[in-house]
Protein backbone atom coordinates (compact mmCIF):
# COMPACT_ATOMS: atom_id res chain seq x y z
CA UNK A 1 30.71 119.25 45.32
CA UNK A 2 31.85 116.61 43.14
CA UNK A 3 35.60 117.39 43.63
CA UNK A 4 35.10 117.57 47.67
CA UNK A 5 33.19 114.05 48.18
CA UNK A 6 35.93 112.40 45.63
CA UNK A 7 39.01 114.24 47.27
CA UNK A 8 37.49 113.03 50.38
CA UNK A 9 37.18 109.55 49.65
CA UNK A 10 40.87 109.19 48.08
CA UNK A 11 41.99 110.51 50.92
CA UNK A 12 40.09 107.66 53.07
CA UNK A 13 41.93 105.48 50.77
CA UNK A 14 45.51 106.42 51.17
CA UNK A 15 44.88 106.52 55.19
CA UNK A 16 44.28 102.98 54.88
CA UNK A 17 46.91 102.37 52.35
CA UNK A 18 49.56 103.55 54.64
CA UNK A 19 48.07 101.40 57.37
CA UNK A 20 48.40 98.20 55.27
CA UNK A 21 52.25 99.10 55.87
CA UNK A 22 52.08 98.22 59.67
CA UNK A 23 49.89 95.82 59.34
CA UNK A 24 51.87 93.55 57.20
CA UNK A 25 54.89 93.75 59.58
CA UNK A 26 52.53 92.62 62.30
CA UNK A 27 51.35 90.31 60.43
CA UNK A 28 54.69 88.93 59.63
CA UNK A 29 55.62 89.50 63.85
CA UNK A 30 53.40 87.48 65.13
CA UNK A 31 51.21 84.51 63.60
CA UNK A 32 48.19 85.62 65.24
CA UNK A 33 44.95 85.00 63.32
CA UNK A 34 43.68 88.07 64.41
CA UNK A 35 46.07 90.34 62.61
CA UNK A 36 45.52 88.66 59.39
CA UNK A 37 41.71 88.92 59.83
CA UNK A 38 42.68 92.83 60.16
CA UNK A 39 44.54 93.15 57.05
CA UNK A 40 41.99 91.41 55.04
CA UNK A 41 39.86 93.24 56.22
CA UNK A 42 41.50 96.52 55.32
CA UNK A 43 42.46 95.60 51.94
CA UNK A 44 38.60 95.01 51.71
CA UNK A 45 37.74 98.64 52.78
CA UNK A 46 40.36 99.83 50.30
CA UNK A 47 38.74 98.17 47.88
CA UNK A 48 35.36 99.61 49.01
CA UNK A 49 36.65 103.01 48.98
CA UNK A 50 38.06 102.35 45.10
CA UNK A 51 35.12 101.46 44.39
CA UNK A 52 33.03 104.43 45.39
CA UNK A 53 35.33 106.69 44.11
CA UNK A 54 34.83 105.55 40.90
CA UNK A 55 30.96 105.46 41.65
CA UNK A 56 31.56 109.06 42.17
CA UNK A 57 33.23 109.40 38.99
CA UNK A 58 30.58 108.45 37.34
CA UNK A 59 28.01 110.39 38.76
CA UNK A 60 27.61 114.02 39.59
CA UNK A 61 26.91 114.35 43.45
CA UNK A 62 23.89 116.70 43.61
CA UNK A 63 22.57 114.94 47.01
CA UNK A 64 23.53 115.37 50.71
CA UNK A 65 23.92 111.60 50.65
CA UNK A 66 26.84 110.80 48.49
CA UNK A 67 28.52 113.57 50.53
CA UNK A 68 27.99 112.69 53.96
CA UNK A 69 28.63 108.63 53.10
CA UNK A 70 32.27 110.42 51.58
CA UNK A 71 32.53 112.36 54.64
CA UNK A 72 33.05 108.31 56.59
């Protein structure tokens, strides 16, 4: 179960990377507050989801919990 919940969450992760993509050309488009507050804000979930990742490296994943918070 270990595998699943950290091949889930890496997965998460390179969604959003490939989103930072389109998000910097927008970014560079228009000079919209907005879509900078977006792309900060997905660098920060990237970072979240690097972060539990190695959180689940760490620990074996014997509860329902640390697979269903993978599963967002």
């Amino acid at each position: 179960m270990n595998v699943l919940a950290l091949v889930l969450v890496l997965l998460g992760a390179l969604g959003l990377c490939v989103s930072l993509k389109p998000a910097i050309k927008l970014c560079q488009i228009s000079r919209r507050l907005g879509w900078r507050v977006l792309f900060i804000l997905i660098l920060f979930f990237v970072i979240g989801y690097v972060a539990f990742a190695s959180y689940l490296l760490d620990k074996n994943v014997d509860n329902m919990l640390d697979l269903g918070v993978s599963l967002i």
